[in-house]
PDB file of N, CA and C in Angstrom:
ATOM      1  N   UNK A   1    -141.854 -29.926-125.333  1.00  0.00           N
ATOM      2  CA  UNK A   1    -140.594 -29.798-124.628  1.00  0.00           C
ATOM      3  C   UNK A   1    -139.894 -31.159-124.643  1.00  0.00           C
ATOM      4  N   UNK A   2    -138.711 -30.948-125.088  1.00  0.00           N
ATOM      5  CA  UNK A   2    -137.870 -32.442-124.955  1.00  0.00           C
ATOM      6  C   UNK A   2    -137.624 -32.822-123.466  1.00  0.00           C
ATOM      7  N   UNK A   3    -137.619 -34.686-123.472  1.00  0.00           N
ATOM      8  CA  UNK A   3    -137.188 -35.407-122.356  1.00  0.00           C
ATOM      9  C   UNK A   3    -135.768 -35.053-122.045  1.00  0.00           C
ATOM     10  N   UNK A   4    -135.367 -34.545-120.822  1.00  0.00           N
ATOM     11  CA  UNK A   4    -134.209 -34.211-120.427  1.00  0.00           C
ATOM     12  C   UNK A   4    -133.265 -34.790-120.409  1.00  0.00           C
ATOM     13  N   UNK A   5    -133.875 -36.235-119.725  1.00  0.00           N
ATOM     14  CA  UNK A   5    -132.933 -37.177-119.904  1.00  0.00           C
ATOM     15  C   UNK A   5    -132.497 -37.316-121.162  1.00  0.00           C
ATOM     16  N   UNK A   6    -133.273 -37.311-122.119  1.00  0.00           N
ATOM     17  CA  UNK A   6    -132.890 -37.675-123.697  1.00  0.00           C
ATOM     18  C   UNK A   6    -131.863 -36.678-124.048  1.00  0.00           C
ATOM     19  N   UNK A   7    -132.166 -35.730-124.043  1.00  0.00           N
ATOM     20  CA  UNK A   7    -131.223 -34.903-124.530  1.00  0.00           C
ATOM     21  C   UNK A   7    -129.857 -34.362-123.581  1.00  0.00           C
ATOM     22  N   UNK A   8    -130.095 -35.029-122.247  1.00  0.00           N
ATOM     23  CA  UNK A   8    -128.154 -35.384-121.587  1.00  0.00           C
ATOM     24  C   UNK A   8    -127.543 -36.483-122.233  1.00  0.00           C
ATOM     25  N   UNK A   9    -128.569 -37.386-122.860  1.00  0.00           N
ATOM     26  CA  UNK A   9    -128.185 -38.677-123.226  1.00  0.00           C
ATOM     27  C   UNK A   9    -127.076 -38.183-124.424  1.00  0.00           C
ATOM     28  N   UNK A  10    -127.428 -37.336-125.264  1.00  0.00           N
ATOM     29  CA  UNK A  10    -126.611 -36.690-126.601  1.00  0.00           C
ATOM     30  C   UNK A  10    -124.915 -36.197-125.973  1.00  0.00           C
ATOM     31  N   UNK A  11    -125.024 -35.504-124.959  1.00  0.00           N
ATOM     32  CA  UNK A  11    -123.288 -35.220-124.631  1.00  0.00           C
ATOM     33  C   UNK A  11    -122.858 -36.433-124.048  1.00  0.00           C
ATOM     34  N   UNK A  12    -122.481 -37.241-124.385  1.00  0.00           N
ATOM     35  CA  UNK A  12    -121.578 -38.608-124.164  1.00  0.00           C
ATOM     36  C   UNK A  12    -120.319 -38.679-125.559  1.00  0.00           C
ATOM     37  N   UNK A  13    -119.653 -39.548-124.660  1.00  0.00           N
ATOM     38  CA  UNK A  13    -118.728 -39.977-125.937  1.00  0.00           C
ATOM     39  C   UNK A  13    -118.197 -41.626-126.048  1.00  0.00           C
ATOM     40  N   UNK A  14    -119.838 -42.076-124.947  1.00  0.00           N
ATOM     41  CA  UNK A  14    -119.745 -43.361-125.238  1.00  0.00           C
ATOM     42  C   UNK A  14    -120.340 -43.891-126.493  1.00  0.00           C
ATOM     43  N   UNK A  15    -119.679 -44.160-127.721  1.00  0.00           N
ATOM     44  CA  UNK A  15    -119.915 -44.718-129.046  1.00  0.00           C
ATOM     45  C   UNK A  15    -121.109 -45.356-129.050  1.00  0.00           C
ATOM     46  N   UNK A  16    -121.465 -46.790-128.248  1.00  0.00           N
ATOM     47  CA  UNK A  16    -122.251 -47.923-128.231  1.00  0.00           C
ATOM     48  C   UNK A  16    -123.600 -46.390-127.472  1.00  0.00           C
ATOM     49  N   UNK A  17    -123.906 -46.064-127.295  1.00  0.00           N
ATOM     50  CA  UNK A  17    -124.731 -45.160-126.228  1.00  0.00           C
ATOM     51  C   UNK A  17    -125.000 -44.435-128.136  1.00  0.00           C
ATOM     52  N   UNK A  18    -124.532 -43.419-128.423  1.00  0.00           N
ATOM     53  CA  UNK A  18    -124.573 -42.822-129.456  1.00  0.00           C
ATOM     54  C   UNK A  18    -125.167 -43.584-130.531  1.00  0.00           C
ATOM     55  N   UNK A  19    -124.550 -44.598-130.844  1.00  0.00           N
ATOM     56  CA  UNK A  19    -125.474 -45.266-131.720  1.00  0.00           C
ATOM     57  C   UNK A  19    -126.876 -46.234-131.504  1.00  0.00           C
ATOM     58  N   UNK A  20    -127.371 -46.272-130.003  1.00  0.00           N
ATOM     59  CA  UNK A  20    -128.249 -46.833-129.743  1.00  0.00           C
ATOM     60  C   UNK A  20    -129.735 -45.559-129.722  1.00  0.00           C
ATOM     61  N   UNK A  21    -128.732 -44.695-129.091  1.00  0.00           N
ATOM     62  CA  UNK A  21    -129.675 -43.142-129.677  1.00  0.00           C
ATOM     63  C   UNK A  21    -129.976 -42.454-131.248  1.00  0.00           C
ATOM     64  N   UNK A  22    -129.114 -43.234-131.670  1.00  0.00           N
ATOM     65  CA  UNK A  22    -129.489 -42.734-133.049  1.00  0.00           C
ATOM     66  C   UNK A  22    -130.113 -43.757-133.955  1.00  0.00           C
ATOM     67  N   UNK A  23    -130.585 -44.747-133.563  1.00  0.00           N
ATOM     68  CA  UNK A  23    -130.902 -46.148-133.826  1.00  0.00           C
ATOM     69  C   UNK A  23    -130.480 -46.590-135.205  1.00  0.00           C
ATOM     70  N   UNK A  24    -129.132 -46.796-135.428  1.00  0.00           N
ATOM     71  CA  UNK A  24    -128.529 -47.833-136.227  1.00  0.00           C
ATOM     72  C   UNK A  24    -127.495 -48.903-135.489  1.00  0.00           C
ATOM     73  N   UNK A  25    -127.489 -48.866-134.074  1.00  0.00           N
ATOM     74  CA  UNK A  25    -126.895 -50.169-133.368  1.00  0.00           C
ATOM     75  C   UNK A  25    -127.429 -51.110-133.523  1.00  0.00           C
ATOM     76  N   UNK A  26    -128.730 -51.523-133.725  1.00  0.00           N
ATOM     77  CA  UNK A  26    -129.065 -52.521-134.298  1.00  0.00           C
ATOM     78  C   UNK A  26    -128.483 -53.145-135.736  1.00  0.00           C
ATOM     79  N   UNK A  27    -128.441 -52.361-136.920  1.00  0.00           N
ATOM     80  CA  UNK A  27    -127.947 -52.725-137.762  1.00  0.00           C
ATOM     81  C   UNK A  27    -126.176 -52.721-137.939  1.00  0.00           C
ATOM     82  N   UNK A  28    -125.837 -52.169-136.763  1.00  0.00           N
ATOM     83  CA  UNK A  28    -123.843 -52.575-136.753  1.00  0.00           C
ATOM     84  C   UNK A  28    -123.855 -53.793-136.138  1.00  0.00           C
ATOM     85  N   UNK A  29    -125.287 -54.000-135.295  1.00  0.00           N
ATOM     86  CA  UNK A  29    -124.814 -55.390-134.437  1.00  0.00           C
ATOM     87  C   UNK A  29    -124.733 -56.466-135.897  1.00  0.00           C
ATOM     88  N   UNK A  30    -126.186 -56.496-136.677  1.00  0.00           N
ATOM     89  CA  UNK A  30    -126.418 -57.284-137.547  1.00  0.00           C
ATOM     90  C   UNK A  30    -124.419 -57.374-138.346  1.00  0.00           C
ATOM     91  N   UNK A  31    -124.460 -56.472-139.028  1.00  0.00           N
ATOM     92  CA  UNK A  31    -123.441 -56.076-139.886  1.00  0.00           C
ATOM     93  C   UNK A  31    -122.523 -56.795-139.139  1.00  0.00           C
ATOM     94  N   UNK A  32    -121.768 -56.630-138.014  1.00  0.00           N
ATOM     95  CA  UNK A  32    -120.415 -57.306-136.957  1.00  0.00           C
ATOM     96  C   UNK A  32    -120.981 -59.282-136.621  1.00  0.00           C
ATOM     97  N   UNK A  33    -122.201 -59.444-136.652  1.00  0.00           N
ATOM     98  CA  UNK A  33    -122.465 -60.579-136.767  1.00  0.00           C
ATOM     99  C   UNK A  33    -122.359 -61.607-138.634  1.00  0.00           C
ATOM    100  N   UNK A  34    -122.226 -60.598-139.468  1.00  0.00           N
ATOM    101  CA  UNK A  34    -122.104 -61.037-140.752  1.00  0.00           C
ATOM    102  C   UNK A  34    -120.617 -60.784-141.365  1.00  0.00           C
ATOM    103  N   UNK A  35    -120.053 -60.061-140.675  1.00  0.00           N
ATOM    104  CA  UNK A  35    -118.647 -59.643-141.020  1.00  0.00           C
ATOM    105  C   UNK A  35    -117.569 -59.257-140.035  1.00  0.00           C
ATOM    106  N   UNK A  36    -116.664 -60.625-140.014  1.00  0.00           N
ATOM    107  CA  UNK A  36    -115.979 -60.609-139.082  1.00  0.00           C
ATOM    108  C   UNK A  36    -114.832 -59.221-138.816  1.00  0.00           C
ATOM    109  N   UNK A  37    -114.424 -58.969-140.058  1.00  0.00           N
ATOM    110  CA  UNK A  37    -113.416 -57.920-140.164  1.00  0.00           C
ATOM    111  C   UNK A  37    -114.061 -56.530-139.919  1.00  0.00           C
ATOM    112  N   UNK A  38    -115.347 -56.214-140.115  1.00  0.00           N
ATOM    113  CA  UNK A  38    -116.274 -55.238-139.393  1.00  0.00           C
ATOM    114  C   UNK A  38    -116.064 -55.474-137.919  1.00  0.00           C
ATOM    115  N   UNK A  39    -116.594 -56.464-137.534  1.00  0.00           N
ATOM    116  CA  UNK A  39    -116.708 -56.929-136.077  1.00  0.00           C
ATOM    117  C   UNK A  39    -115.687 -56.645-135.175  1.00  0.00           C
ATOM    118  N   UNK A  40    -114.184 -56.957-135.724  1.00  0.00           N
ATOM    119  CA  UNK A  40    -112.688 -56.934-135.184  1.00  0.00           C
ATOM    120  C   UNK A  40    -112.876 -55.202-135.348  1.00  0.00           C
ATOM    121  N   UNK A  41    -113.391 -54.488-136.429  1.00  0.00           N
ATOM    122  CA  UNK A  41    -112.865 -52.909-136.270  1.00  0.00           C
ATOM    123  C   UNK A  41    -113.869 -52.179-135.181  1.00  0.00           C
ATOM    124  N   UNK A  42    -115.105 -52.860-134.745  1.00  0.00           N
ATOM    125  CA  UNK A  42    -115.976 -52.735-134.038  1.00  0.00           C
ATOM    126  C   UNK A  42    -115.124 -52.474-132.927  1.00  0.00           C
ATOM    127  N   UNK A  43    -115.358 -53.519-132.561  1.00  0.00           N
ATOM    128  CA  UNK A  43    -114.221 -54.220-130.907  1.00  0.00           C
ATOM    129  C   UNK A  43    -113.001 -52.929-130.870  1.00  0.00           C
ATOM    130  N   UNK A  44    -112.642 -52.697-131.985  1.00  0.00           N
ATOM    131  CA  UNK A  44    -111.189 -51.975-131.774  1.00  0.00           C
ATOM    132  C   UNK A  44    -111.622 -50.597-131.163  1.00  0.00           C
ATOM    133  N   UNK A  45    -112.498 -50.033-131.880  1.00  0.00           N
ATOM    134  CA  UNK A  45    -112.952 -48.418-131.424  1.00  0.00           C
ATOM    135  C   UNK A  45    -114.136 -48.409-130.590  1.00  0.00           C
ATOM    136  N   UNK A  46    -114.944 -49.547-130.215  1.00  0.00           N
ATOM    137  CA  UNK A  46    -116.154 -49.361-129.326  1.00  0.00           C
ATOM    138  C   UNK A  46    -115.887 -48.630-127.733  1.00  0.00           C
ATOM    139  N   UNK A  47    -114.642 -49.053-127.266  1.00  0.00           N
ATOM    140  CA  UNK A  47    -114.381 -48.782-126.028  1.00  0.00           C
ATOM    141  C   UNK A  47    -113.378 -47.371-126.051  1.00  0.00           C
ATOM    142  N   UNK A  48    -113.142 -46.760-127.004  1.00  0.00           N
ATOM    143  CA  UNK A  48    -112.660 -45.204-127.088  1.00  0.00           C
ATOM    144  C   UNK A  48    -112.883 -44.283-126.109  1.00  0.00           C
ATOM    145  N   UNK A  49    -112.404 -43.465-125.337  1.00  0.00           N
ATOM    146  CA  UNK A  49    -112.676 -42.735-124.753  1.00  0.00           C
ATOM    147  C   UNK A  49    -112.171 -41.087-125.133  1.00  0.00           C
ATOM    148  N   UNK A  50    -112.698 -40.255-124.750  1.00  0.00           N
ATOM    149  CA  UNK A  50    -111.665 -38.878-124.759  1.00  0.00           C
ATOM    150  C   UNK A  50    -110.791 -38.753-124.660  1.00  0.00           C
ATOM    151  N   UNK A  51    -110.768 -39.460-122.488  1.00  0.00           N
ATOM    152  CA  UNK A  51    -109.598 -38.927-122.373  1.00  0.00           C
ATOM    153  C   UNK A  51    -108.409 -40.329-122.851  1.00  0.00           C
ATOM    154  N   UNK A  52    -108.326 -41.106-123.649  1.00  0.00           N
ATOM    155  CA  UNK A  52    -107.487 -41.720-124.146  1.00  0.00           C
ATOM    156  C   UNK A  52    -106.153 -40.922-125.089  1.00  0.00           C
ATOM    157  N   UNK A  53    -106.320 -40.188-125.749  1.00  0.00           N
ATOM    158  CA  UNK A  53    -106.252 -39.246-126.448  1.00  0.00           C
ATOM    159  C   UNK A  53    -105.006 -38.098-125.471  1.00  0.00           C
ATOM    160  N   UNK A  54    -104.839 -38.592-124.020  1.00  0.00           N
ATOM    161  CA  UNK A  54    -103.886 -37.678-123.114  1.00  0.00           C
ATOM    162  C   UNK A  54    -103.026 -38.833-122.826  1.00  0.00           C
ATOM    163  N   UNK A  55    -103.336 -40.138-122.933  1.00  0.00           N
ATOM    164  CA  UNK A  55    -102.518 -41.239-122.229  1.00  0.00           C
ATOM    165  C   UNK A  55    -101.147 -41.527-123.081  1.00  0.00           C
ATOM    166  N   UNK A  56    -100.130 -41.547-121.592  1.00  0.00           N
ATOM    167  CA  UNK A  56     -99.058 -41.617-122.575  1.00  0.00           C
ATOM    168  C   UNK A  56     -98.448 -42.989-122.861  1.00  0.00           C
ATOM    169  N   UNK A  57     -99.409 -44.284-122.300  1.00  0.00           N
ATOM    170  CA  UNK A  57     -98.624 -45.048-122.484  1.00  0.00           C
ATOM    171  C   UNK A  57     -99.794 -45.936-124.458  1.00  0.00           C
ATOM    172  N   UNK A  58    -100.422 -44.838-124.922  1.00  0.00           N
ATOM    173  CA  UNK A  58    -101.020 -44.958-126.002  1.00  0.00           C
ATOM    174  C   UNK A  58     -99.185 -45.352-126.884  1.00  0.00           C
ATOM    175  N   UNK A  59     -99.310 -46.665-127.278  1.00  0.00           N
ATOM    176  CA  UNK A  59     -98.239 -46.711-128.847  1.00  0.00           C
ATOM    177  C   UNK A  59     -98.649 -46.450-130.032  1.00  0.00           C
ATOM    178  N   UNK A  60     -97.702 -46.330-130.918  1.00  0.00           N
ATOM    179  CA  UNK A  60     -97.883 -45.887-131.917  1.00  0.00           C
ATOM    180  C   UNK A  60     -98.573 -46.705-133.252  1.00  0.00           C
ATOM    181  N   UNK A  61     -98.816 -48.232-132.637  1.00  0.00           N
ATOM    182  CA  UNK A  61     -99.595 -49.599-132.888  1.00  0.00           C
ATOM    183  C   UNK A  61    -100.777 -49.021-132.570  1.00  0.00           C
ATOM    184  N   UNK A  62    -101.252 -49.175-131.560  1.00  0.00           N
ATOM    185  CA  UNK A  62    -102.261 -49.087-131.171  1.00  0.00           C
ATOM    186  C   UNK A  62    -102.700 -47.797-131.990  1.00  0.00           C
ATOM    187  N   UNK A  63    -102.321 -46.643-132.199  1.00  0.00           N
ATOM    188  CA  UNK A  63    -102.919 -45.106-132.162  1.00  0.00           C
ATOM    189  C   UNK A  63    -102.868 -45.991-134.235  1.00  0.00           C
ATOM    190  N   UNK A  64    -102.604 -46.540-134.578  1.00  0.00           N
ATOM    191  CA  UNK A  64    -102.506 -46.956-136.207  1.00  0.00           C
ATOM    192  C   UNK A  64    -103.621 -47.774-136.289  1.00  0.00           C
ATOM    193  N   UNK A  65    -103.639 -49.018-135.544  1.00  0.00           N
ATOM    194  CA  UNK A  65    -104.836 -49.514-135.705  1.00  0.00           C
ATOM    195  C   UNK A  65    -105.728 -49.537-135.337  1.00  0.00           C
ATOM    196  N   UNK A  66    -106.187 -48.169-134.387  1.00  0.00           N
ATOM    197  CA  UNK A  66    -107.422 -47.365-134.280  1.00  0.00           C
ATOM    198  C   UNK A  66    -107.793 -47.000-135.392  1.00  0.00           C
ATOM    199  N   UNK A  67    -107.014 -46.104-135.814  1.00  0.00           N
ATOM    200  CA  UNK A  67    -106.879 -45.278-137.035  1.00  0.00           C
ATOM    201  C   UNK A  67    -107.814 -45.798-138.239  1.00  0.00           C
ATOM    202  N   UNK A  68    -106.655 -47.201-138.648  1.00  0.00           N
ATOM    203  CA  UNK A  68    -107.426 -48.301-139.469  1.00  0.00           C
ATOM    204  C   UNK A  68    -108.718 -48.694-139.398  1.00  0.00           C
ATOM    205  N   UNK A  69    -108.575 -48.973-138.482  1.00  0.00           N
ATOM    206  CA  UNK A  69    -110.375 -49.601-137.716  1.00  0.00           C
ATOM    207  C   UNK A  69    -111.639 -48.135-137.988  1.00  0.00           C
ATOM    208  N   UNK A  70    -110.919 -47.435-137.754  1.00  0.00           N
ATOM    209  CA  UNK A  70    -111.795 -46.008-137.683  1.00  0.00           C
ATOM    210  C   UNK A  70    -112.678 -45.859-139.804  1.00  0.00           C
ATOM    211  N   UNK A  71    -111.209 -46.224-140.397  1.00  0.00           N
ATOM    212  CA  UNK A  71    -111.082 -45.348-141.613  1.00  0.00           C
ATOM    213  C   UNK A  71    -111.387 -46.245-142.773  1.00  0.00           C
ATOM    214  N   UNK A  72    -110.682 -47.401-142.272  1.00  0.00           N
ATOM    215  CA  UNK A  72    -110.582 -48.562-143.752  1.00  0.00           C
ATOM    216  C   UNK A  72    -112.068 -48.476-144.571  1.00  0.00           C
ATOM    217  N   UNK A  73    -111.518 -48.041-146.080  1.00  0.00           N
ATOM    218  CA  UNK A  73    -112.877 -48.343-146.784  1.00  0.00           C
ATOM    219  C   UNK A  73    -114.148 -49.005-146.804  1.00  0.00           C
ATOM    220  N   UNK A  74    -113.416 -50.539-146.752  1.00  0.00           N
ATOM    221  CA  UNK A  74    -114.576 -51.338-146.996  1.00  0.00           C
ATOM    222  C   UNK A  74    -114.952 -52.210-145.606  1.00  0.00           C
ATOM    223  N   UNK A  75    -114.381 -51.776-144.608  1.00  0.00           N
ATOM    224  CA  UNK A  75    -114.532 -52.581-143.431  1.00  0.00           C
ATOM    225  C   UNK A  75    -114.478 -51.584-141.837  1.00  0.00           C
ATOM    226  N   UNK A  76    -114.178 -50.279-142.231  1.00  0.00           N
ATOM    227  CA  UNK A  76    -114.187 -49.579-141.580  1.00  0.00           C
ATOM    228  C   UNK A  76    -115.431 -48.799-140.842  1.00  0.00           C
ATOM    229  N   UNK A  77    -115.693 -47.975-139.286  1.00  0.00           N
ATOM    230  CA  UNK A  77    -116.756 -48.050-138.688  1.00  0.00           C
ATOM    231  C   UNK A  77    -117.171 -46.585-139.293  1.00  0.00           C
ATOM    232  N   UNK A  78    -116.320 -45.555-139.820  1.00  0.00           N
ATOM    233  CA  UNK A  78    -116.792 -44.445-140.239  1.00  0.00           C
ATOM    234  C   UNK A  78    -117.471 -44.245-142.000  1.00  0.00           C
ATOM    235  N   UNK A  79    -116.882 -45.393-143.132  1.00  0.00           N
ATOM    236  CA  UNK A  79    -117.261 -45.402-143.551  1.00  0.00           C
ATOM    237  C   UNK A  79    -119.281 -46.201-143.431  1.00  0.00           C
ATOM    238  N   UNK A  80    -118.995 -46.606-142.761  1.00  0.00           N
ATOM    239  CA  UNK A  80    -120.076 -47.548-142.115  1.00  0.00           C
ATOM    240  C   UNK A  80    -121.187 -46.570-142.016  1.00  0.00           C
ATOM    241  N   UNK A  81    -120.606 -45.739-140.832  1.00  0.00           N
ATOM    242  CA  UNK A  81    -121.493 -44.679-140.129  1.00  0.00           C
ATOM    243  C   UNK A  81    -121.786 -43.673-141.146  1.00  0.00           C
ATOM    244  N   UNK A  82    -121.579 -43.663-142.161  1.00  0.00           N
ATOM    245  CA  UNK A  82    -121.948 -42.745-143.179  1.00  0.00           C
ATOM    246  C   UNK A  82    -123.384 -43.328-144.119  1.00  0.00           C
ATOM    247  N   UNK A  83    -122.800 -44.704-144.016  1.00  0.00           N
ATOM    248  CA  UNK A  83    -124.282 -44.688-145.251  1.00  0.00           C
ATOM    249  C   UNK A  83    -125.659 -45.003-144.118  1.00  0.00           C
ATOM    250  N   UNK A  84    -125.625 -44.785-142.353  1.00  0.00           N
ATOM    251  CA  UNK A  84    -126.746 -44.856-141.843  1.00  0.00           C
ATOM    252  C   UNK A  84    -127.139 -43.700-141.981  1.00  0.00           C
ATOM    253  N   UNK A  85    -126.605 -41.695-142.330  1.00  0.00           N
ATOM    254  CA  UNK A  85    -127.568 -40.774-142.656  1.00  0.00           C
ATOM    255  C   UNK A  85    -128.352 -40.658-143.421  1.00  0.00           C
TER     256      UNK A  85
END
């Protein structure tokens, strides 16, 4: 039978939490300590929330260089998060 706690731990949509459960936060820390422009897209999306996503004083800056930070090829956190599966 799974630890309960462990598995409430999975419905979050705190990022840093998610990747410490899936254990490659160690290696984004390494990675954001070797690459600053990783590090800056780090910082940009670590503190994301849901309900951000309803706020209206979100600009259209900000909602872009999420975006960026999210997506960019070679420096970006999703391409990132792909080669830890």
């Amino acid at each position: 039978m799974p630890d309960k706690k462990l598995v409430n731990s999975f419905y979050t949509h705190r990022l840093d939490e998610l990747l410490t459960i899936s254990g490659v936060k160690s290696d984004l820390e390494k990675r954001s300590e070797t690459e600053s422009a990783f590090a800056i897209n780090w910082n940009t999306v670590r503190d994301w929330s849901e309900t951000l996503r309803y706020e209206l004083g979100v600009t259209e800056a900000l909602a872009k260089g999420m975006y960026e930070a999210v997506v960019n090829r070679t420096t970006g956190i999703l391409p990132w998060l792909r080669t830890q599966w």
